[in-house]
PDB file of N, CA and C in Angstrom:
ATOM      1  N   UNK A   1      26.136  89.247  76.551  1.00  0.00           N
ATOM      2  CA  UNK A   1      26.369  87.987  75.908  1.00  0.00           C
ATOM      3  C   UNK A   1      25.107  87.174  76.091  1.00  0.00           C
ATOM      4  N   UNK A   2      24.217  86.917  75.153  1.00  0.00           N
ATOM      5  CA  UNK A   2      23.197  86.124  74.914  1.00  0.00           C
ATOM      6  C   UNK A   2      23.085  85.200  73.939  1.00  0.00           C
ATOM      7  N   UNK A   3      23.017  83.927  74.570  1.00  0.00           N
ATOM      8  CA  UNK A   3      22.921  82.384  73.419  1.00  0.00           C
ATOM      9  C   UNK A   3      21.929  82.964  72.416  1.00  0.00           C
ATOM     10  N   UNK A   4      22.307  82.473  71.026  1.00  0.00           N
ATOM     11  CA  UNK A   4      21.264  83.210  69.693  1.00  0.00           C
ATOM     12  C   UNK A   4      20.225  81.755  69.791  1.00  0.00           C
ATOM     13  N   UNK A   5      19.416  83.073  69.523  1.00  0.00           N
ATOM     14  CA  UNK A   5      18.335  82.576  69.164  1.00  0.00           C
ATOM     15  C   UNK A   5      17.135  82.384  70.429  1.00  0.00           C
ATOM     16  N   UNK A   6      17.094  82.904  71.687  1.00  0.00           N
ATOM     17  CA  UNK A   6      16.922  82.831  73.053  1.00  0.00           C
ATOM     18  C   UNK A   6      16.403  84.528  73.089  1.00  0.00           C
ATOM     19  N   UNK A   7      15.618  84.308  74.061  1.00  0.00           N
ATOM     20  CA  UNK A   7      14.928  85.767  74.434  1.00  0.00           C
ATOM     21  C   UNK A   7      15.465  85.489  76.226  1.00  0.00           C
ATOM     22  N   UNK A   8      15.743  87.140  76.071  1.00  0.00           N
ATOM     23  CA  UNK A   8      16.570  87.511  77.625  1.00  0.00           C
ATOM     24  C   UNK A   8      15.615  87.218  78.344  1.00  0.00           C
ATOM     25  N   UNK A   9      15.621  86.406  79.184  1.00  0.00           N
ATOM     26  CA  UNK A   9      14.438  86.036  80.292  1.00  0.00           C
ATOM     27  C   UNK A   9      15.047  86.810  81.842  1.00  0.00           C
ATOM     28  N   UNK A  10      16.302  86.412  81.847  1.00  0.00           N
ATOM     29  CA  UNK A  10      16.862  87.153  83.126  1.00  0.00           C
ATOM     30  C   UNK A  10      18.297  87.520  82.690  1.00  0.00           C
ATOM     31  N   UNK A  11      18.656  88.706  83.354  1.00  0.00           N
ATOM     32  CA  UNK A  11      20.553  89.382  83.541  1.00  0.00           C
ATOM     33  C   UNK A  11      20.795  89.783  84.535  1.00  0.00           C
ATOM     34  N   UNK A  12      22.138  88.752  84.273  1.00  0.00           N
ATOM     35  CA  UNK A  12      22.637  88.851  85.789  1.00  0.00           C
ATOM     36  C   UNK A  12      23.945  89.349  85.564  1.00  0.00           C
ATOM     37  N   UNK A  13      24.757  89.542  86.827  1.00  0.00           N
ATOM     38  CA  UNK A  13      26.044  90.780  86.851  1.00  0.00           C
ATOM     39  C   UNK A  13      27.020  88.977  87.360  1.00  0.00           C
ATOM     40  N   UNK A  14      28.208  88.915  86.847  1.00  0.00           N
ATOM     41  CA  UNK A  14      28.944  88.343  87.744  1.00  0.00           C
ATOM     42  C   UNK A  14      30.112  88.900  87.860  1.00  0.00           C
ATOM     43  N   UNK A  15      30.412  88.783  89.142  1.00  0.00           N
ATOM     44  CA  UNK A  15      31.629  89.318  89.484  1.00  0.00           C
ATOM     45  C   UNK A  15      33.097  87.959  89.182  1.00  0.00           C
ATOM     46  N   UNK A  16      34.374  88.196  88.728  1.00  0.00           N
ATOM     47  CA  UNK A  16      35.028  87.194  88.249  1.00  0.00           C
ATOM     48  C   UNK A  16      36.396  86.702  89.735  1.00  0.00           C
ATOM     49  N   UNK A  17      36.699  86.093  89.709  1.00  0.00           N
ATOM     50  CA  UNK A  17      37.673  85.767  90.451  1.00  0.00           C
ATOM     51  C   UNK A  17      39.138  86.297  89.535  1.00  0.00           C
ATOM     52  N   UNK A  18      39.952  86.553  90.849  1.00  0.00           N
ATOM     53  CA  UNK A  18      41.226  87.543  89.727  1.00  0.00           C
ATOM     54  C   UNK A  18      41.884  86.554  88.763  1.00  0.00           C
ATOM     55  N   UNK A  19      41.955  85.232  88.926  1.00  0.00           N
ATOM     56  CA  UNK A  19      42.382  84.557  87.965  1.00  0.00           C
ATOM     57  C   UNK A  19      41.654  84.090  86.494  1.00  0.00           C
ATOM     58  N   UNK A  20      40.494  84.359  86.982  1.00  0.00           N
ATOM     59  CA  UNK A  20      39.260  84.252  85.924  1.00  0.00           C
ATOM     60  C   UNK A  20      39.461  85.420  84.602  1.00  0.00           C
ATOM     61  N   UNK A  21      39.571  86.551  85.203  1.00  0.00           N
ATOM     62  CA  UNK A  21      39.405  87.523  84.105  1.00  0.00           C
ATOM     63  C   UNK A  21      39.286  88.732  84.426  1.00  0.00           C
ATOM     64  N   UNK A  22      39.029  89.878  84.188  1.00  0.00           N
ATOM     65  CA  UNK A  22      38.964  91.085  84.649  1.00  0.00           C
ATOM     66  C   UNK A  22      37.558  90.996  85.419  1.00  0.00           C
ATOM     67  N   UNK A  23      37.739  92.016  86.101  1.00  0.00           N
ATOM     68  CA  UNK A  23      36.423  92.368  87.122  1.00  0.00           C
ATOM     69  C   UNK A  23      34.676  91.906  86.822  1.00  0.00           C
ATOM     70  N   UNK A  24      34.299  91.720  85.526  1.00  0.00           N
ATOM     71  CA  UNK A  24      32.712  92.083  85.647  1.00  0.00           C
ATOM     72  C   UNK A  24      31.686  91.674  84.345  1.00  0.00           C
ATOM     73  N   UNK A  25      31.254  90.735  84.293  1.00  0.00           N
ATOM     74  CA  UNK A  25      30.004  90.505  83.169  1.00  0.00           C
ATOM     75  C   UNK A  25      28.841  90.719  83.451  1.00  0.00           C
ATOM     76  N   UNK A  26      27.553  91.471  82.249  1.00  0.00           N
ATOM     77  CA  UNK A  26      26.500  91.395  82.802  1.00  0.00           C
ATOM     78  C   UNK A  26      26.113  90.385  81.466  1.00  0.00           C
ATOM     79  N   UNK A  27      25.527  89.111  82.166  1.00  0.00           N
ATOM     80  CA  UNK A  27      24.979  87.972  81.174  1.00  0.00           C
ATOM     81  C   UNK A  27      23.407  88.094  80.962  1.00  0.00           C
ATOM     82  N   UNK A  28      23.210  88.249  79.612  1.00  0.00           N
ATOM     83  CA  UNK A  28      21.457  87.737  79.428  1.00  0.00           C
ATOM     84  C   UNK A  28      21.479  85.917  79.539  1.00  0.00           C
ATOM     85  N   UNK A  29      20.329  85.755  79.865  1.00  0.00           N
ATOM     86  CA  UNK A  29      19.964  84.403  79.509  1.00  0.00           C
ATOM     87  C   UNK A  29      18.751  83.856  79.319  1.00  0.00           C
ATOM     88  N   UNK A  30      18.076  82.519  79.313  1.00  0.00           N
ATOM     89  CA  UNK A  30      16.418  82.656  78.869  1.00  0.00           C
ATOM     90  C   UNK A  30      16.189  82.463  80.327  1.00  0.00           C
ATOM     91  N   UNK A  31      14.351  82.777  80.408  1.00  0.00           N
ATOM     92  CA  UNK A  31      13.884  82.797  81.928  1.00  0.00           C
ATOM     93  C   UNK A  31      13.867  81.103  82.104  1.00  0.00           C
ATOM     94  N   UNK A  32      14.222  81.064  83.359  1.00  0.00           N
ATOM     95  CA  UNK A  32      14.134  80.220  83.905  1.00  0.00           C
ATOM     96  C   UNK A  32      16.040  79.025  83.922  1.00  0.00           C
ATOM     97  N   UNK A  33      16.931  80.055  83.419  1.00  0.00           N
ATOM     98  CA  UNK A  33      18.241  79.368  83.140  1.00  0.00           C
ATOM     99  C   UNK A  33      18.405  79.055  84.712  1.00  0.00           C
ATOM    100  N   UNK A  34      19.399  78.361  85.332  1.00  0.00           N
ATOM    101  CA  UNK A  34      20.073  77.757  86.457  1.00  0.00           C
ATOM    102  C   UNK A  34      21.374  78.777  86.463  1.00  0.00           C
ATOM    103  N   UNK A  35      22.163  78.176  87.346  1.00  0.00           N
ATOM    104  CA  UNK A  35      23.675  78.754  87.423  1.00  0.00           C
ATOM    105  C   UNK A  35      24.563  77.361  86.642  1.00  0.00           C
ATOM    106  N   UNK A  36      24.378  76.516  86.331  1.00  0.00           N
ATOM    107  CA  UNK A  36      24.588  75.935  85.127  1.00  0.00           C
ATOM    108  C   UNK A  36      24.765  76.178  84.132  1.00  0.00           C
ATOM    109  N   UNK A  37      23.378  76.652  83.894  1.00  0.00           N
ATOM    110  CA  UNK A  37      23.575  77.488  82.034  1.00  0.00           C
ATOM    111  C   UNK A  37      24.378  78.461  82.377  1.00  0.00           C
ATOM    112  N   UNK A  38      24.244  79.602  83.441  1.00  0.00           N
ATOM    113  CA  UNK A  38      25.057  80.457  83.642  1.00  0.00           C
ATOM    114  C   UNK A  38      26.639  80.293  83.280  1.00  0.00           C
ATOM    115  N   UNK A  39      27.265  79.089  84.250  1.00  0.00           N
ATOM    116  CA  UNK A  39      28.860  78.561  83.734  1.00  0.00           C
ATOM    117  C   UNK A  39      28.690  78.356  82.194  1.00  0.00           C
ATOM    118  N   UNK A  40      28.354  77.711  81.361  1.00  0.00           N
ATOM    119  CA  UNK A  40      28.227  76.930  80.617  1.00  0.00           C
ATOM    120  C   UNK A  40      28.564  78.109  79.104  1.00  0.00           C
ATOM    121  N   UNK A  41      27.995  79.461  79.843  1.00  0.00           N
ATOM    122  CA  UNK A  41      27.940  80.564  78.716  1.00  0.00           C
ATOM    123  C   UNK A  41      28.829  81.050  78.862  1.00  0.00           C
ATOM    124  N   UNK A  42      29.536  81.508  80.314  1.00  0.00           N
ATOM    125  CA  UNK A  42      30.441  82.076  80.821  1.00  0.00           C
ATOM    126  C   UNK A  42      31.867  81.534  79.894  1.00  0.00           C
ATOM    127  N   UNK A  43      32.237  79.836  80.442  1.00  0.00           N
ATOM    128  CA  UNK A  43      33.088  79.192  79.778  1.00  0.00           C
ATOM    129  C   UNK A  43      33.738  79.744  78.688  1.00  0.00           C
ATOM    130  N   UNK A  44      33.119  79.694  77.939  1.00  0.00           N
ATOM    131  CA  UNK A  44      33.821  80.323  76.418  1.00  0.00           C
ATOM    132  C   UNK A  44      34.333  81.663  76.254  1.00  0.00           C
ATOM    133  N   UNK A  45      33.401  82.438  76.977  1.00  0.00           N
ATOM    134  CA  UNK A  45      33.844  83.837  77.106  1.00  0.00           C
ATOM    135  C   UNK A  45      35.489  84.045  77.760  1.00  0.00           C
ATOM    136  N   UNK A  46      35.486  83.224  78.748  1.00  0.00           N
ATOM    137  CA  UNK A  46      36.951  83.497  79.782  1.00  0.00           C
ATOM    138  C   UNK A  46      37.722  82.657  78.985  1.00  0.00           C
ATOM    139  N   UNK A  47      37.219  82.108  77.349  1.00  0.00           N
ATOM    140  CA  UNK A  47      38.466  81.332  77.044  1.00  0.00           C
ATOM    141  C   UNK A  47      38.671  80.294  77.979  1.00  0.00           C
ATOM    142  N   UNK A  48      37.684  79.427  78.420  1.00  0.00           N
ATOM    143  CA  UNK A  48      38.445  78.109  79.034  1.00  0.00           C
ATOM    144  C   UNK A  48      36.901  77.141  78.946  1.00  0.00           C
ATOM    145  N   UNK A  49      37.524  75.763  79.042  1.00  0.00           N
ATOM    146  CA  UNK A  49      36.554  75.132  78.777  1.00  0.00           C
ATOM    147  C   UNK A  49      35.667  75.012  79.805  1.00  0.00           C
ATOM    148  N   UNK A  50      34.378  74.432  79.505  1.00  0.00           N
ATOM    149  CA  UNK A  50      33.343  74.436  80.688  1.00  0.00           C
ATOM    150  C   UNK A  50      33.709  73.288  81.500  1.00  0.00           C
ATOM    151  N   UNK A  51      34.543  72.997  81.850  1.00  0.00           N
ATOM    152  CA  UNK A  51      35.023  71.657  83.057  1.00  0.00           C
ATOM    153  C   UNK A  51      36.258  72.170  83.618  1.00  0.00           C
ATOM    154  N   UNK A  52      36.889  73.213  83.050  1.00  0.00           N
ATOM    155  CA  UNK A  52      37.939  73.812  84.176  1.00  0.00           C
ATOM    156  C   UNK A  52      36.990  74.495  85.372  1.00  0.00           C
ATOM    157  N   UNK A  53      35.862  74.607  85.097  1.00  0.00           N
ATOM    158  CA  UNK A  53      35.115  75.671  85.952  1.00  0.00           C
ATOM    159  C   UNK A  53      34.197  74.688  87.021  1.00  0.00           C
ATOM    160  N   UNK A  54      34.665  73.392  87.065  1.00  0.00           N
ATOM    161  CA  UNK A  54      33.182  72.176  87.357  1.00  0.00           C
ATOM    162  C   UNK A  54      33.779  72.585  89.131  1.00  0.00           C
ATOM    163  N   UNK A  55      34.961  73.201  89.422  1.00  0.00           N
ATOM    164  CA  UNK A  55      35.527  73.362  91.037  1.00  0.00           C
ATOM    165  C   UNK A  55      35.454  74.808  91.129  1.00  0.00           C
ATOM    166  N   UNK A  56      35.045  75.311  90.795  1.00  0.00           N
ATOM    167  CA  UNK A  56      34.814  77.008  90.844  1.00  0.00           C
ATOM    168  C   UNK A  56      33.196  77.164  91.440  1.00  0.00           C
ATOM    169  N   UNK A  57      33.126  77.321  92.767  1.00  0.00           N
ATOM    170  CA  UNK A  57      31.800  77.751  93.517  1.00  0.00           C
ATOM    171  C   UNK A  57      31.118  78.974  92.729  1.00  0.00           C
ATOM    172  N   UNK A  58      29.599  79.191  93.282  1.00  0.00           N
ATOM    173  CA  UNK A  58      29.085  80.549  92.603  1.00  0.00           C
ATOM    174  C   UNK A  58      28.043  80.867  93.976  1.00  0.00           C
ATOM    175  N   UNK A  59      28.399  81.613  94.056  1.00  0.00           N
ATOM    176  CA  UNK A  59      27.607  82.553  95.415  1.00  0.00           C
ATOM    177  C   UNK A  59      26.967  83.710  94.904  1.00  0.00           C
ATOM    178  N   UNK A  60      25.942  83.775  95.934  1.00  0.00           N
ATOM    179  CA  UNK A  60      24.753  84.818  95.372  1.00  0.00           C
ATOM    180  C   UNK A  60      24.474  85.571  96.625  1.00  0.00           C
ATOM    181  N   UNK A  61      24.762  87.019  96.909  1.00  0.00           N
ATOM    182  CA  UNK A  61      24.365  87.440  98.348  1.00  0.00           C
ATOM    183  C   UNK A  61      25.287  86.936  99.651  1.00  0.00           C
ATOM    184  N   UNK A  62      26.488  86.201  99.026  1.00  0.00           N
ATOM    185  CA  UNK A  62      27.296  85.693 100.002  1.00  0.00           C
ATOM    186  C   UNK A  62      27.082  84.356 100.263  1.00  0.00           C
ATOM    187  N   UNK A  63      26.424  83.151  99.406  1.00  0.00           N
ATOM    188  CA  UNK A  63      26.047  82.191  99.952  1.00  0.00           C
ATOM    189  C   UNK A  63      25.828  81.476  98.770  1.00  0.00           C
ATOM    190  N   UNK A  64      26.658  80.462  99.153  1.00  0.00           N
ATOM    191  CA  UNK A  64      26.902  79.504  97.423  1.00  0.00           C
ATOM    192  C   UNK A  64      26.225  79.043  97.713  1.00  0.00           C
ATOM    193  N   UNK A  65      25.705  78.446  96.189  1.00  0.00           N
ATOM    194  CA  UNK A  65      24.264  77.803  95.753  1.00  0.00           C
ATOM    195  C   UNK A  65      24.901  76.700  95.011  1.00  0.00           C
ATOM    196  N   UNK A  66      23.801  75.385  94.419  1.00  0.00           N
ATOM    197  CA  UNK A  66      24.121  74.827  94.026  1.00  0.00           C
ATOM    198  C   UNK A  66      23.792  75.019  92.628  1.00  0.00           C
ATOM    199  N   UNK A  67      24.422  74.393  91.141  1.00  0.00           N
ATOM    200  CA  UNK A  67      24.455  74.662  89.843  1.00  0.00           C
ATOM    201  C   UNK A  67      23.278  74.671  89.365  1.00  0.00           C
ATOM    202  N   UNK A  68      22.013  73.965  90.117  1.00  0.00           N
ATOM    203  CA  UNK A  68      20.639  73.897  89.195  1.00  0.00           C
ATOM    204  C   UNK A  68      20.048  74.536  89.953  1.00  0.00           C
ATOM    205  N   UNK A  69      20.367  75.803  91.019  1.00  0.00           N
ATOM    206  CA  UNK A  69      19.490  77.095  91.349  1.00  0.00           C
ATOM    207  C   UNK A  69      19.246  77.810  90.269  1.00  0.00           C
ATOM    208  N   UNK A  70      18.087  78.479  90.138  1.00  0.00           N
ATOM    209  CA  UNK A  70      17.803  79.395  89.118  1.00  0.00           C
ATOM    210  C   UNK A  70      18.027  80.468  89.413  1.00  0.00           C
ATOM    211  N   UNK A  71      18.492  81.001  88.548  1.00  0.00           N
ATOM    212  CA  UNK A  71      18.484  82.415  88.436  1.00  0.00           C
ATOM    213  C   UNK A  71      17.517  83.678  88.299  1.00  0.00           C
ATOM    214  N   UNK A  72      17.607  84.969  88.885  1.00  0.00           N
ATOM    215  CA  UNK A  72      16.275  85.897  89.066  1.00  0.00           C
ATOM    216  C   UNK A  72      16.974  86.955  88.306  1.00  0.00           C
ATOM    217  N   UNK A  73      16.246  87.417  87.747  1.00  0.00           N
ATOM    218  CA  UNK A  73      16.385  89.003  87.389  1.00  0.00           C
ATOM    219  C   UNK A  73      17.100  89.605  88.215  1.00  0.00           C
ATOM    220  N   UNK A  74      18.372  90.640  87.614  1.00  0.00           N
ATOM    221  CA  UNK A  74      19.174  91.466  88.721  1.00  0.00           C
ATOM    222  C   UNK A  74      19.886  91.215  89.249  1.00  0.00           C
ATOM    223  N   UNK A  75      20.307  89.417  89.866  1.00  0.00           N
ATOM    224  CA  UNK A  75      20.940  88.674  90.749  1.00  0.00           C
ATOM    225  C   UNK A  75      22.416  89.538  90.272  1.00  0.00           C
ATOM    226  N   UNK A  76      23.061  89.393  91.191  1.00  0.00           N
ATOM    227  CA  UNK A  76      24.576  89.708  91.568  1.00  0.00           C
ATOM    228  C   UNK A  76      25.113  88.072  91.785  1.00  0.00           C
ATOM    229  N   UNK A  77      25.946  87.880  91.168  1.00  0.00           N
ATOM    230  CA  UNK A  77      26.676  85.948  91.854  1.00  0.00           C
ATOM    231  C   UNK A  77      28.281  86.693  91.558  1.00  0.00           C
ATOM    232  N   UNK A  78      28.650  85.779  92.386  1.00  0.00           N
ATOM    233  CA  UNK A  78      29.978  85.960  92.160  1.00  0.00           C
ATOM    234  C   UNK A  78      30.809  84.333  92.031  1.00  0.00           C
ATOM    235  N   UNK A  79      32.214  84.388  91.227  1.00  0.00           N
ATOM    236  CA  UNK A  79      32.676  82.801  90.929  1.00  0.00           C
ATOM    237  C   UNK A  79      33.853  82.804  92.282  1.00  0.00           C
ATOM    238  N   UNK A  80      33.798  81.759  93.004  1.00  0.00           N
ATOM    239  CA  UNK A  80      34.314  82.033  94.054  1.00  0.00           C
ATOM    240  C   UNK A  80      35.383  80.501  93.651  1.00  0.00           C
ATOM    241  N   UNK A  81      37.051  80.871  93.486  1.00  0.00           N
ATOM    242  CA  UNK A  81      37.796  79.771  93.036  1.00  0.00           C
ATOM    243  C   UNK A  81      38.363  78.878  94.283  1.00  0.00           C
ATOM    244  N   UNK A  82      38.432  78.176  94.168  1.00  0.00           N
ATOM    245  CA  UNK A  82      39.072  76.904  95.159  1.00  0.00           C
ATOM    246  C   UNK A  82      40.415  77.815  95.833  1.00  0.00           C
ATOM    247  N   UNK A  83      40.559  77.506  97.132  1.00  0.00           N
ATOM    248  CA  UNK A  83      41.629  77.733  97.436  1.00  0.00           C
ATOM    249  C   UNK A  83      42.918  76.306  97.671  1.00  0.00           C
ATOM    250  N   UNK A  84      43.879  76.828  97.371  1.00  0.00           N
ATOM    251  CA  UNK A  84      45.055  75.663  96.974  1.00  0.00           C
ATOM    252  C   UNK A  84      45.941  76.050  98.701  1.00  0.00           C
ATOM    253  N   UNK A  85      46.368  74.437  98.656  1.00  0.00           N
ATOM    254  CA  UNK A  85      47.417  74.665  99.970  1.00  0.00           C
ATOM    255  C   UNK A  85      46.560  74.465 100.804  1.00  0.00           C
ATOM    256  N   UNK A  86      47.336  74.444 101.787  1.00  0.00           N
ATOM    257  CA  UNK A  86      46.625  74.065 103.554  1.00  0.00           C
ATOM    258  C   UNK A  86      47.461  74.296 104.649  1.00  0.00           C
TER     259      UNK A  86
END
């Protein structure tokens, strides 16, 4: 899944949370996208808007990042969902 009109700068793998969607996307995007643009492309794909996702963490290597980290070639992230209850 690549925004038209954009040259693949980096692809990345994300892994989905079970409520998200089945197991696994590999996203193109242009060089230099964030994990921002990352949600932002994602959104539409899982069928939901890009603000159900504004509480959904994204970890990279085990260690959430914040939305205007950039993204590298190859990266693995995963969407890590809020947990409910206490």
């Amino acid at each position: 899944m690549q925004p038209a009109g954009s040259d693949a700068g980096v692809t990345v793998e994300v892994r989905l949370g079970p409520r998200l969607g089945p197991g696994r996307r590999t996203v193109a995007l242009r060089a230099g996208a964030t994990v921002a643009d990352l949600v932002a492309v994602l959104a539409p794909d899982l069928g939901v808007a890009a603000a159900r996702l504004d509480g959904v963490a994204v970890a990279v290597d085990g260690e959430v990042v914040g939305r205007g980290r950039a993204l590298r070639d190859g990266e693995t992230l995963a969407l890590v969902l809020p947990v409910a209850g206490g």
